[in-house]
N, C-alpha and C. Protein backbone atom coordinates (compact mmCIF):
# COMPACT_ATOMS: atom_id res chain seq x y z
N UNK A 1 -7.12 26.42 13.61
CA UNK A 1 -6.70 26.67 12.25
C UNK A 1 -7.02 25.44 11.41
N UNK A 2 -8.20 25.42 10.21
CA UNK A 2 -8.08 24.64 9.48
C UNK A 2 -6.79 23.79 8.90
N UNK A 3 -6.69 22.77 8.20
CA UNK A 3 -6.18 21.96 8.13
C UNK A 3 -5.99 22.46 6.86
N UNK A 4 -4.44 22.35 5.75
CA UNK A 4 -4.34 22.70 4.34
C UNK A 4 -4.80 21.40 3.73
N UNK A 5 -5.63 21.79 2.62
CA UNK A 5 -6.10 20.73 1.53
C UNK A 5 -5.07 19.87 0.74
N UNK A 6 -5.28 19.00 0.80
CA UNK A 6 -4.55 17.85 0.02
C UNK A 6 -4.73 17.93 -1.47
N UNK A 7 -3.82 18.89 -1.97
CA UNK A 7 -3.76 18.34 -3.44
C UNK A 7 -2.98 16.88 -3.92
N UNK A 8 -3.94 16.22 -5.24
CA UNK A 8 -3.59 15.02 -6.08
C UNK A 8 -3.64 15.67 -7.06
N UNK A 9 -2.86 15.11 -7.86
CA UNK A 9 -3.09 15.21 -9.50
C UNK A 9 -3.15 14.11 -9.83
N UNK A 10 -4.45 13.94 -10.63
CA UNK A 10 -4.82 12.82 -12.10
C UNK A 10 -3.37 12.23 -12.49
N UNK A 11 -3.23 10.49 -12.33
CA UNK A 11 -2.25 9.80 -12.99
C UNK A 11 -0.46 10.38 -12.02
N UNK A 12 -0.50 10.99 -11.03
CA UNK A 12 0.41 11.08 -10.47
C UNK A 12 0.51 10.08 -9.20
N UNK A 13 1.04 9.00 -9.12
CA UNK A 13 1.33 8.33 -7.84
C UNK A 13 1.37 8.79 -6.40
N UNK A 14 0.70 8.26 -5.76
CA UNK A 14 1.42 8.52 -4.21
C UNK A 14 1.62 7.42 -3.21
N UNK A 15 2.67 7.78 -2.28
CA UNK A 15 2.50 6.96 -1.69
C UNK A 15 2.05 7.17 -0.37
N UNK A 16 0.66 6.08 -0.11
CA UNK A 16 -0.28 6.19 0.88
C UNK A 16 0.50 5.76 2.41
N UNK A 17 0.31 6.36 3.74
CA UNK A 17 0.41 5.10 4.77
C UNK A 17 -0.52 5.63 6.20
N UNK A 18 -0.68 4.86 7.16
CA UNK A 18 -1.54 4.92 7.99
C UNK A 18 -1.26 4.15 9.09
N UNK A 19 -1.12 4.46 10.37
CA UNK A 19 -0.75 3.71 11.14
C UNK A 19 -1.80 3.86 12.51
N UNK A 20 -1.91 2.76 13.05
CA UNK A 20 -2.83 2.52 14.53
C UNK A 20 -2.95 3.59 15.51
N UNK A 21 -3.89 3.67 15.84
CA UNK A 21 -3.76 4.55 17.52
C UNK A 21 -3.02 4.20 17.87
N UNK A 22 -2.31 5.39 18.46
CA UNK A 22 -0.63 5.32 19.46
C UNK A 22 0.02 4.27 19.46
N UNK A 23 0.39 3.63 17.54
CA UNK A 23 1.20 2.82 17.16
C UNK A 23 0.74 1.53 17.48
N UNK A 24 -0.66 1.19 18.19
CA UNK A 24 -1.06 -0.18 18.64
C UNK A 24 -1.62 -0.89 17.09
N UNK A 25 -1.31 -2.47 17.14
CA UNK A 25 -1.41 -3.22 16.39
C UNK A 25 -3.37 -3.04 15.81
N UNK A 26 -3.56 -3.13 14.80
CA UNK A 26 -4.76 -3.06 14.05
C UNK A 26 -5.38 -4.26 13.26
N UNK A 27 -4.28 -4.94 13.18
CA UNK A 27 -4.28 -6.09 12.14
C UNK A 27 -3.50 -7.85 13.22
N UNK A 28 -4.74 -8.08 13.39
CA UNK A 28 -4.22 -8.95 14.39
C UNK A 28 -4.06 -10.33 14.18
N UNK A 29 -5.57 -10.69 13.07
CA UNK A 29 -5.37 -12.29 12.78
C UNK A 29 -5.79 -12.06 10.67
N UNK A 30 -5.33 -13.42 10.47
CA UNK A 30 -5.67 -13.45 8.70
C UNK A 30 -7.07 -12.68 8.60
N UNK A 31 -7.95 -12.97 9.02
CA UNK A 31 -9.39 -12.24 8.78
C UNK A 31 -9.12 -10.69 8.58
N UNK A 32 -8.42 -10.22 9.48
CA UNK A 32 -8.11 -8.57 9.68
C UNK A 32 -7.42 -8.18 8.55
N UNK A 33 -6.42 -8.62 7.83
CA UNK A 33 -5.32 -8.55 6.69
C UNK A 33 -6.43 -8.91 5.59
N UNK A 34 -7.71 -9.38 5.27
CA UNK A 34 -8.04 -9.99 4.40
C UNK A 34 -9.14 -8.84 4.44
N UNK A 35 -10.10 -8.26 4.96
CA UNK A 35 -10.80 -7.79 5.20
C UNK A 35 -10.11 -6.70 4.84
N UNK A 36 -9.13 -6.04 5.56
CA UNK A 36 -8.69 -4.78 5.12
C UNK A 36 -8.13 -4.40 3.37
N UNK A 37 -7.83 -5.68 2.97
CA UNK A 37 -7.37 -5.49 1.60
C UNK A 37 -8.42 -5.44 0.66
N UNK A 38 -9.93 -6.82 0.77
CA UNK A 38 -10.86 -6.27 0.63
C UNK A 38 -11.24 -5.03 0.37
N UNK A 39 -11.34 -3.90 1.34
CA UNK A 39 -11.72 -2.62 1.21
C UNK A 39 -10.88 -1.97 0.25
N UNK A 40 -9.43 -2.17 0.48
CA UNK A 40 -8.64 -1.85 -0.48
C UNK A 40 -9.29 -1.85 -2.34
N UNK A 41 -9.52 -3.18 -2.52
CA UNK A 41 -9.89 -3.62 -3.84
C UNK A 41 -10.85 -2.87 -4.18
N UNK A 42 -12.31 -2.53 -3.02
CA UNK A 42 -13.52 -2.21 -3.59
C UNK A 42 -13.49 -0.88 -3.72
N UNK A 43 -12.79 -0.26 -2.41
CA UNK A 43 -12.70 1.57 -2.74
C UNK A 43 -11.25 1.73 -4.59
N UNK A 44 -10.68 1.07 -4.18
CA UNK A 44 -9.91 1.39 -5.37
C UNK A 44 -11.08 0.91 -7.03
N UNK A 45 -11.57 0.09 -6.83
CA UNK A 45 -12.48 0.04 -8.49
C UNK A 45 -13.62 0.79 -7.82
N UNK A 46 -14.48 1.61 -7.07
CA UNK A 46 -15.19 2.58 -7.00
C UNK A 46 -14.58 4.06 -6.91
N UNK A 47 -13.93 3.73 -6.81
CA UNK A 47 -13.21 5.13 -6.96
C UNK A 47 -12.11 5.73 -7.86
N UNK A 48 -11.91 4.88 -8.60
CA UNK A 48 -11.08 4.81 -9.77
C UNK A 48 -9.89 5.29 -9.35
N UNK A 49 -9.25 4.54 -8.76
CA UNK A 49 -7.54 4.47 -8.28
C UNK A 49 -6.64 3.47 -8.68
N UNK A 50 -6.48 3.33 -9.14
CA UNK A 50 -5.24 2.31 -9.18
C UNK A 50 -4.16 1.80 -8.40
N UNK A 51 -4.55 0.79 -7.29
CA UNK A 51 -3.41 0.48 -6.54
C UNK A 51 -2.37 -0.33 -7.09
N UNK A 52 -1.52 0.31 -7.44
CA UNK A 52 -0.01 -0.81 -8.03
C UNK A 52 0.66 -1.62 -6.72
N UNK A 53 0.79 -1.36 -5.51
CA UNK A 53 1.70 -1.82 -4.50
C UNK A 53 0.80 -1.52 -2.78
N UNK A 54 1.21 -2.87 -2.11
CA UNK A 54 1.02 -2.34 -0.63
C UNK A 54 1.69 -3.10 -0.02
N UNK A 55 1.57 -3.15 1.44
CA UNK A 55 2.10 -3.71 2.85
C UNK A 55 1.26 -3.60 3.25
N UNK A 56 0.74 -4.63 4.24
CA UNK A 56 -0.15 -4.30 5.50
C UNK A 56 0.25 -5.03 6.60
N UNK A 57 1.33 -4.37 7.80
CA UNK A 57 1.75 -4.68 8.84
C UNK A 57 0.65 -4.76 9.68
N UNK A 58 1.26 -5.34 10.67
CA UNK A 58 0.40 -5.45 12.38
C UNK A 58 -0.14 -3.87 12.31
N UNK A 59 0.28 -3.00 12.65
CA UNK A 59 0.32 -1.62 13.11
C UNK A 59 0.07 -0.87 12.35
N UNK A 60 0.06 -0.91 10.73
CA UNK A 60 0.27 0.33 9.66
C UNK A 60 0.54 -0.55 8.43
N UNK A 61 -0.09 0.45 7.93
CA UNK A 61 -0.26 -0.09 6.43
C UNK A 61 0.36 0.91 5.08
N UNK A 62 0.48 0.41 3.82
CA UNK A 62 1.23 1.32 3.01
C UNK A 62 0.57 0.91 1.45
N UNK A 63 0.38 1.80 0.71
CA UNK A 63 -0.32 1.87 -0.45
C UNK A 63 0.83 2.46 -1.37
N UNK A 64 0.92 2.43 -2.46
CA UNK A 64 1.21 3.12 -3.91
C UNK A 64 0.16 3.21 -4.87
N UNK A 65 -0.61 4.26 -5.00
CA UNK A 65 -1.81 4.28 -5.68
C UNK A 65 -1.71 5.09 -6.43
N UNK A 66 -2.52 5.37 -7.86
CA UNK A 66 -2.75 6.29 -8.69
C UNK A 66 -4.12 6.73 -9.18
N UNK A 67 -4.20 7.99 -8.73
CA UNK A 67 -5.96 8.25 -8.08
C UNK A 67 -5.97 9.02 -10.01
N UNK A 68 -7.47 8.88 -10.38
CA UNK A 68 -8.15 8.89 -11.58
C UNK A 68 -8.20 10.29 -11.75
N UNK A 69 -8.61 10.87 -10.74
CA UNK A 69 -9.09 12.36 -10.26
C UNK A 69 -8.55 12.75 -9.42
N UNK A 70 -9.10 14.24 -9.01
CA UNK A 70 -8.32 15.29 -8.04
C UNK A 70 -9.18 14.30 -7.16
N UNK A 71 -10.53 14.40 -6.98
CA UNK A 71 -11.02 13.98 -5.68
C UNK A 71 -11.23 12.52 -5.33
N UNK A 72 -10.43 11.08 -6.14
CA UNK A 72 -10.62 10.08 -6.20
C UNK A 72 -9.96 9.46 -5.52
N UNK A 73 -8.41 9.96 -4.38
CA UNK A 73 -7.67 9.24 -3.67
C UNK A 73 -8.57 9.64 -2.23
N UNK A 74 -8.79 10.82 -2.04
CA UNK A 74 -9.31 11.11 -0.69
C UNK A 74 -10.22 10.25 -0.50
N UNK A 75 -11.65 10.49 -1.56
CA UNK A 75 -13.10 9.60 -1.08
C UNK A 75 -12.57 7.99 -1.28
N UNK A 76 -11.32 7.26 -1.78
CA UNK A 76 -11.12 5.99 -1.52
C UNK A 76 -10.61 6.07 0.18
N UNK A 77 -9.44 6.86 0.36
CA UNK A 77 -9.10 6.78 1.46
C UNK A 77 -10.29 6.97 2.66
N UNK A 78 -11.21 7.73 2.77
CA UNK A 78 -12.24 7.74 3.82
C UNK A 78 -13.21 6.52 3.74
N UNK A 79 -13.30 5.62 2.58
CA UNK A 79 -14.10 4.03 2.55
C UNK A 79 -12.92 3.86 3.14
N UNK A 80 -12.36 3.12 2.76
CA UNK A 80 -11.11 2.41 3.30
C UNK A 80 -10.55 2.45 4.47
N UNK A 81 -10.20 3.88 5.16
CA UNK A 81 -10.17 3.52 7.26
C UNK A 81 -11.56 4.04 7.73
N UNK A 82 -12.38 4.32 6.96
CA UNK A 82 -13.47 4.40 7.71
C UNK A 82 -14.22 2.94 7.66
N UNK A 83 -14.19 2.27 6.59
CA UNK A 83 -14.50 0.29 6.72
C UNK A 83 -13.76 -0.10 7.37
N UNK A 84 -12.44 0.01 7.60
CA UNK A 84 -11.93 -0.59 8.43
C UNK A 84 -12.00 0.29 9.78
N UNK A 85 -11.78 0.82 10.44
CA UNK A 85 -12.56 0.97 11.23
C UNK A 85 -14.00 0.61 12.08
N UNK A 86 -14.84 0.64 10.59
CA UNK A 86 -16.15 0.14 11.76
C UNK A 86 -16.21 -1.41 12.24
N UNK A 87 -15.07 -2.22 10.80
CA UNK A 87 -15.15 -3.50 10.93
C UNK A 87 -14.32 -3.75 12.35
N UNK A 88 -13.65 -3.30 12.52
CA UNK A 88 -12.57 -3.54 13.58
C UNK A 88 -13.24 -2.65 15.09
N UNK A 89 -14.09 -2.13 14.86
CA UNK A 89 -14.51 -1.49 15.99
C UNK A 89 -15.73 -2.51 16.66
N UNK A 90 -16.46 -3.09 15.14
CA UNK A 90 -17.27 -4.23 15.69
C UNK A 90 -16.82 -5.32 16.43
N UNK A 91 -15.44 -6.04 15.94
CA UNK A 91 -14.83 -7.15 15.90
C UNK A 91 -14.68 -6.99 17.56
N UNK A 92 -14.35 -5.70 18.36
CA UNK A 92 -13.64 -5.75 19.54
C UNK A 92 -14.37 -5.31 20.48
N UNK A 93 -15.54 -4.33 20.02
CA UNK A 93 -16.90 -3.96 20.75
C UNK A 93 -16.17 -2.54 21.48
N UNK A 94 -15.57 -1.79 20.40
CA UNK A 94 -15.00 -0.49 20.43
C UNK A 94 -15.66 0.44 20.28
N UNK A 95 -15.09 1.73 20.29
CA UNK A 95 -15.37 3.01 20.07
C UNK A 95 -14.47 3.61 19.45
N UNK A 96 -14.45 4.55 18.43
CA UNK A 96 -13.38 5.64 18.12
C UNK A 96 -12.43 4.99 17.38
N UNK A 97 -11.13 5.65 16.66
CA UNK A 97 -10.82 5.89 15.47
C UNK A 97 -9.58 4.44 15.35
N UNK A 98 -9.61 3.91 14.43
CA UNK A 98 -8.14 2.83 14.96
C UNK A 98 -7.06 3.67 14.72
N UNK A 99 -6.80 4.67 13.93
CA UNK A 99 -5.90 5.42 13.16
C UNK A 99 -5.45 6.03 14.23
N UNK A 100 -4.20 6.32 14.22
CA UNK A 100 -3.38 7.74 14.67
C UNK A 100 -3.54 9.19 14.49
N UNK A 101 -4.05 8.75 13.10
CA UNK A 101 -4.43 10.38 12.69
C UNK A 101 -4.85 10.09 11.20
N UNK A 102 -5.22 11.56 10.53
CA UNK A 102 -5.66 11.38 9.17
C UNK A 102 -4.39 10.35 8.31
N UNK A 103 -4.13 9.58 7.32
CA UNK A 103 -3.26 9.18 6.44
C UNK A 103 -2.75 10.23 6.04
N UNK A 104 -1.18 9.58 5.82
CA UNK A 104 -0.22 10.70 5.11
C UNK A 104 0.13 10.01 3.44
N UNK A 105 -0.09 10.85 2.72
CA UNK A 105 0.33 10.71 1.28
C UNK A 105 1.26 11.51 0.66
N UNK A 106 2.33 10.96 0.25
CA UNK A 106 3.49 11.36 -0.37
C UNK A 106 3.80 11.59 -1.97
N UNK A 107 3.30 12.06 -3.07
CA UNK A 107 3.30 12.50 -4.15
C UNK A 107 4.48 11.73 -4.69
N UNK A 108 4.79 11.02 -5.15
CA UNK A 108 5.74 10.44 -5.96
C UNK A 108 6.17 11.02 -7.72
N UNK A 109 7.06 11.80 -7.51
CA UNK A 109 6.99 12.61 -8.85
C UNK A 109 8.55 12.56 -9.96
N UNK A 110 8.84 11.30 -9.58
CA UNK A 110 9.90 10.71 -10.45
C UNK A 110 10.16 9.19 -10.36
N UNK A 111 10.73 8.62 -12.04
CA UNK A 111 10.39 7.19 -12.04
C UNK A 111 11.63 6.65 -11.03
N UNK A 112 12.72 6.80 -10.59
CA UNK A 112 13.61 6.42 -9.52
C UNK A 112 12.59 6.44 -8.71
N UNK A 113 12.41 7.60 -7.98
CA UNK A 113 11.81 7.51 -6.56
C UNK A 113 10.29 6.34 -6.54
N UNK A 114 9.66 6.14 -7.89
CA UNK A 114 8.68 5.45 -7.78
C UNK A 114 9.20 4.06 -7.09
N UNK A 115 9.56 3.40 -7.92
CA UNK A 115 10.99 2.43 -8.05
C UNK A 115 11.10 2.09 -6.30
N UNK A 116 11.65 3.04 -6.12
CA UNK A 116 12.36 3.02 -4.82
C UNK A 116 11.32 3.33 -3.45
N UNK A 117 10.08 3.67 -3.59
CA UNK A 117 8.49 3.39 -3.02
C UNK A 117 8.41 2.21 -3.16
N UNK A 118 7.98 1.48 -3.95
CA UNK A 118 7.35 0.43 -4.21
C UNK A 118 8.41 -0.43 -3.54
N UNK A 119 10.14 -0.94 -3.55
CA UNK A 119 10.77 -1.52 -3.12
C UNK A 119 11.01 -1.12 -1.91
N UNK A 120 10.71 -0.18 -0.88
CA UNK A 120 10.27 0.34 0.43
C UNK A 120 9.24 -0.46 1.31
N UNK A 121 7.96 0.17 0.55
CA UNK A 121 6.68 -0.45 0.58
C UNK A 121 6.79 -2.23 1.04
N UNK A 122 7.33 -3.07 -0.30
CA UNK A 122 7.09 -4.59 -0.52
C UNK A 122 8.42 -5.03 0.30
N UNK A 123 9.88 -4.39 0.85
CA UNK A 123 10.63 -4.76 1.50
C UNK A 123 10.28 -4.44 3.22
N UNK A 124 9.53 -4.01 3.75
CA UNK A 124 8.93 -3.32 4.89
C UNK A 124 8.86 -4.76 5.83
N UNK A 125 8.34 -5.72 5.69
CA UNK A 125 8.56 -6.64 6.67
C UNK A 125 9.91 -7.54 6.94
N UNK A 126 10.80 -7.35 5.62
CA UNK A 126 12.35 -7.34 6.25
C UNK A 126 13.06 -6.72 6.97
N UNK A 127 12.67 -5.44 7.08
CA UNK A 127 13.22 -4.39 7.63
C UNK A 127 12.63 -4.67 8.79
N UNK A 128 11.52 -4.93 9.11
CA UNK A 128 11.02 -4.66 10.15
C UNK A 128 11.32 -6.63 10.68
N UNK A 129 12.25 -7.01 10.42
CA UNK A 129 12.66 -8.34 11.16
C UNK A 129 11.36 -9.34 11.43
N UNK A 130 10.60 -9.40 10.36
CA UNK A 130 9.62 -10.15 10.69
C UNK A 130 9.85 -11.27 9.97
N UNK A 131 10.22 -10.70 8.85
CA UNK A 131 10.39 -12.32 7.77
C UNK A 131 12.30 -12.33 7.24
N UNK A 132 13.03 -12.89 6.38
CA UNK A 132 14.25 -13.24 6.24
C UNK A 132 14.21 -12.39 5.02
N UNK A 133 13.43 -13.21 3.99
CA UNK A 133 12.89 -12.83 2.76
C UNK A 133 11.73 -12.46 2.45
N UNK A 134 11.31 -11.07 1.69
CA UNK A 134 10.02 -10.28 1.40
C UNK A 134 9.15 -11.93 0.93
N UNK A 135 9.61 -12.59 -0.13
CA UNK A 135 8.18 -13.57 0.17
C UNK A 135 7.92 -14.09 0.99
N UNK A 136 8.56 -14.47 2.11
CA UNK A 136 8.09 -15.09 2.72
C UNK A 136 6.41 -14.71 3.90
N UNK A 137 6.44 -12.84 3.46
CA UNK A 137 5.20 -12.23 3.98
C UNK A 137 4.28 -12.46 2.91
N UNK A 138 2.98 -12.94 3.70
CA UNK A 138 1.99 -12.66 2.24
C UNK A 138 1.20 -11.49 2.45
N UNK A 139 1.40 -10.30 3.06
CA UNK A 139 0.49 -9.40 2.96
C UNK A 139 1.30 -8.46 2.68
N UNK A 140 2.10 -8.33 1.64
CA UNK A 140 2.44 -7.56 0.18
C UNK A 140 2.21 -7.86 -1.09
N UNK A 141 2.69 -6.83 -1.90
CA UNK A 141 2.34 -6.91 -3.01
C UNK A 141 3.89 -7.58 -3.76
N UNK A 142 4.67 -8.03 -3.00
CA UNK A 142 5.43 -8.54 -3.54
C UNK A 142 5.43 -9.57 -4.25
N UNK A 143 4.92 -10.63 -4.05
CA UNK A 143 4.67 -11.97 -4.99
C UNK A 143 4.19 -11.65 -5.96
N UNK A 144 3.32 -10.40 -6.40
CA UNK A 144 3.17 -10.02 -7.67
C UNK A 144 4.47 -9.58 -8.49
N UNK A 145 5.28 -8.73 -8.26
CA UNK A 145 5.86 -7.86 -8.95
C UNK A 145 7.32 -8.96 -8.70
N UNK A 146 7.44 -9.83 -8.75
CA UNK A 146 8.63 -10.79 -8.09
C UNK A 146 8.56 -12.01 -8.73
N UNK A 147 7.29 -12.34 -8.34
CA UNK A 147 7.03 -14.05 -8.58
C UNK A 147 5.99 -14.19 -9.71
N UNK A 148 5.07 -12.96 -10.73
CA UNK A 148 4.29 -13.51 -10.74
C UNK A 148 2.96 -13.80 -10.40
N UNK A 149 2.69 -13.81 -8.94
CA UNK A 149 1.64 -14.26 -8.23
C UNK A 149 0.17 -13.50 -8.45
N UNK A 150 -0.72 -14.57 -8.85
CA UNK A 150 -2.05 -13.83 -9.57
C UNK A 150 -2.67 -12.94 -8.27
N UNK A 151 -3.08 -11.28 -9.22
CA UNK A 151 -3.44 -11.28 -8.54
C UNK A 151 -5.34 -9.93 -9.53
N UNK A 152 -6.40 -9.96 -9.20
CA UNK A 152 -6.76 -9.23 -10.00
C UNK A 152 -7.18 -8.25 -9.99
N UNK A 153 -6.82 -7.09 -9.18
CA UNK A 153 -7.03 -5.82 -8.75
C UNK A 153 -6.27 -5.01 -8.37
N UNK A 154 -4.55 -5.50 -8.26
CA UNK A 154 -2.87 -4.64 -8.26
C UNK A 154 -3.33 -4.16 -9.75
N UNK A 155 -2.94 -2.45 -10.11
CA UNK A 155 -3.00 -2.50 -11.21
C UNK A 155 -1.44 -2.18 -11.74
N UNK A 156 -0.56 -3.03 -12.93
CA UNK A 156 0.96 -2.56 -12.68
C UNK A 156 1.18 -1.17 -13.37
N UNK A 157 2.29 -0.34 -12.92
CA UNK A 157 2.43 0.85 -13.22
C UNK A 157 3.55 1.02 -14.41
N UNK A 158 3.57 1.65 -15.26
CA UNK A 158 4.01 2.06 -16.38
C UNK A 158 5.25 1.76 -16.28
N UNK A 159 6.00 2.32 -14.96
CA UNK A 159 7.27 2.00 -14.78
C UNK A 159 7.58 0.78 -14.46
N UNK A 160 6.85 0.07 -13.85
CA UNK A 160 7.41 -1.73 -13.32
C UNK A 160 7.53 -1.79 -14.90
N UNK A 161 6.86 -1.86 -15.63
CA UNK A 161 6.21 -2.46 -16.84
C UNK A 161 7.49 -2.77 -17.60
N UNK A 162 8.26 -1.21 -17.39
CA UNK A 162 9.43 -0.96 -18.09
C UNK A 162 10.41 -1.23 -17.92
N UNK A 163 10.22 -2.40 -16.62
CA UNK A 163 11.46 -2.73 -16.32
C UNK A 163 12.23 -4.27 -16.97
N UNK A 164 10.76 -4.23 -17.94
CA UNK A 164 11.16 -5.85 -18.94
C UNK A 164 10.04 -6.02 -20.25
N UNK A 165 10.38 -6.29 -21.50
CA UNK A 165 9.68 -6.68 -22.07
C UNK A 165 8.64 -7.52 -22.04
N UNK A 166 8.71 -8.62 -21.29
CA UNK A 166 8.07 -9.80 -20.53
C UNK A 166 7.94 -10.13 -19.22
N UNK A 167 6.71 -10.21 -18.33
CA UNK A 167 6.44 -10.54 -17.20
C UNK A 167 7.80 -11.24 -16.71
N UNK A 168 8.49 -12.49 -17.19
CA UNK A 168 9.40 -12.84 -16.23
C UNK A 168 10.23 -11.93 -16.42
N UNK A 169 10.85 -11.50 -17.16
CA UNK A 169 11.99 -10.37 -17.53
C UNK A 169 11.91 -9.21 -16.50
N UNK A 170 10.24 -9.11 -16.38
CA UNK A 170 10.62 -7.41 -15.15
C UNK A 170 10.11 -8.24 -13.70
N UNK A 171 10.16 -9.90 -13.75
CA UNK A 171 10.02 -10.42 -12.43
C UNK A 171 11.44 -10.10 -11.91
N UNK A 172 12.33 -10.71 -12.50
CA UNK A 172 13.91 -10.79 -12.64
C UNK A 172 14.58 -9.36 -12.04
N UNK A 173 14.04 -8.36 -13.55
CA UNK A 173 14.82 -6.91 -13.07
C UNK A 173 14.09 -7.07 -11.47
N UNK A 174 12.92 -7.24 -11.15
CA UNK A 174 12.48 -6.32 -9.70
C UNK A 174 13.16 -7.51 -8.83
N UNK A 175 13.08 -8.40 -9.02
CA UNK A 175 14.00 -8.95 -7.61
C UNK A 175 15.39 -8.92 -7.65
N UNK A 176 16.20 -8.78 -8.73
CA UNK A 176 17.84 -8.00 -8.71
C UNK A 176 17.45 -6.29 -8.05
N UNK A 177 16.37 -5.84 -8.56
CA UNK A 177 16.37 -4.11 -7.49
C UNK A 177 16.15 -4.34 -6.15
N UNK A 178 15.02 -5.59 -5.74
CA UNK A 178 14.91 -5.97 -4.30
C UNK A 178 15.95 -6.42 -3.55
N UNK A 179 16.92 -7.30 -4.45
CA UNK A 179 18.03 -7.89 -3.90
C UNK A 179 19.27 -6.54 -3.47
N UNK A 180 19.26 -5.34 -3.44
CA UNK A 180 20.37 -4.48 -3.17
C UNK A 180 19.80 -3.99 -1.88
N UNK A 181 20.30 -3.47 -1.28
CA UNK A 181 19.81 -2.81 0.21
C UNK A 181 19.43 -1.70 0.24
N UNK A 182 18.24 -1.65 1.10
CA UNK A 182 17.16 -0.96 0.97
C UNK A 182 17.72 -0.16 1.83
N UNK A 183 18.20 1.64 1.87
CA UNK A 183 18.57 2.62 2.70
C UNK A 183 17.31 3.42 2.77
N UNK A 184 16.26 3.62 2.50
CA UNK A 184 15.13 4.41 2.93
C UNK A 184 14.95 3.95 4.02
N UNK A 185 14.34 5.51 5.08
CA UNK A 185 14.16 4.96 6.52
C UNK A 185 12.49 5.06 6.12
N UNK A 186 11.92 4.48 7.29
CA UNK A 186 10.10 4.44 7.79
C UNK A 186 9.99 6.05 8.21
């Protein structure tokens, strides 16, 4: 039985994620995290997406993107684990897919729940007991939406935007929303 088609809608968020063959680590040293975000940057300005937010764990990775077109999140998503993939298949002198399976994307269709993605997403290596404090990971998008931190291819989303008149103002609001406890499960 075929597989049901993935509808997007133009300017509607989702949130992207993807995780390793049978949960094994994908992302092993800085090169791997750098390389993979890479792809990130180039499929998102060829494909006209807008990534506002990510994570990229050992094992799985997580996007908040806003695809241009109906067909502009898919053809980013197939550059994107299909580059990573071949890069990582070279790196180890592999075969076959790093992924678990196709990526799952979650339609984000209210400004709470956006909100509450994105503080999911950029809180993910606290949860996951790796770091104390979200900055202290640098492979989120948190030091942007927190600190500030330059970056030139996050694009911010309507709603962060709104969470302050002024860059420090919605640094502030988002780390008082980061600072409450995060009850979304993985």
């Amino acid at each position: 039985m075929p597989r049901p088609p993935r509808v997007f809608v133009p300017g509607l968020s989702a949130h992207v994620f993807q995780r390793g063959h049978n949960k094994a680590p994908v992302f092993n040293e800085d090169c791997d995290y750098r390389t993979f975000l890479w792809l990130v940057r180039d499929a998102s300005h060829r494909f006209a997406v807008d990534v506002h937010g990510f994570a990229v764990m050992n094992n799985h990775y997580h996007l908040i993107a806003t695809p241009g077109d109906d067909e502009a999140l898919p053809a980013a998503m197939k550059a994107i684990d299909g580059g990573y993939t071949r890069y990582y298949n070279k790196k180890h002198d592999r075969l076959g897919t790093a992924w678990n399976a196709r990526y799952r994307a979650k339609l984000i269709d209210d400004e709470t729940y956006w909100l509450t993605c994105l503080r999911y997403v950029e809180l993910n290596p606290v949860r996951a007991q790796l770091v104390r404090a979200p900055e202290e990971y640098q492979w989120t998008s948190y030091p942007v939406h927190a600190m500030g931190a330059f970056n030139d291819w996050l694009v911010p989303h309507q709603i962060y935007l709104q969470l302050g008149p002024t860059p420090g103002d919605r640094q502030r609001a988002y780390r008082a929303l980061c600072a409450v406890s995060d009850t979304v499960a993985d």
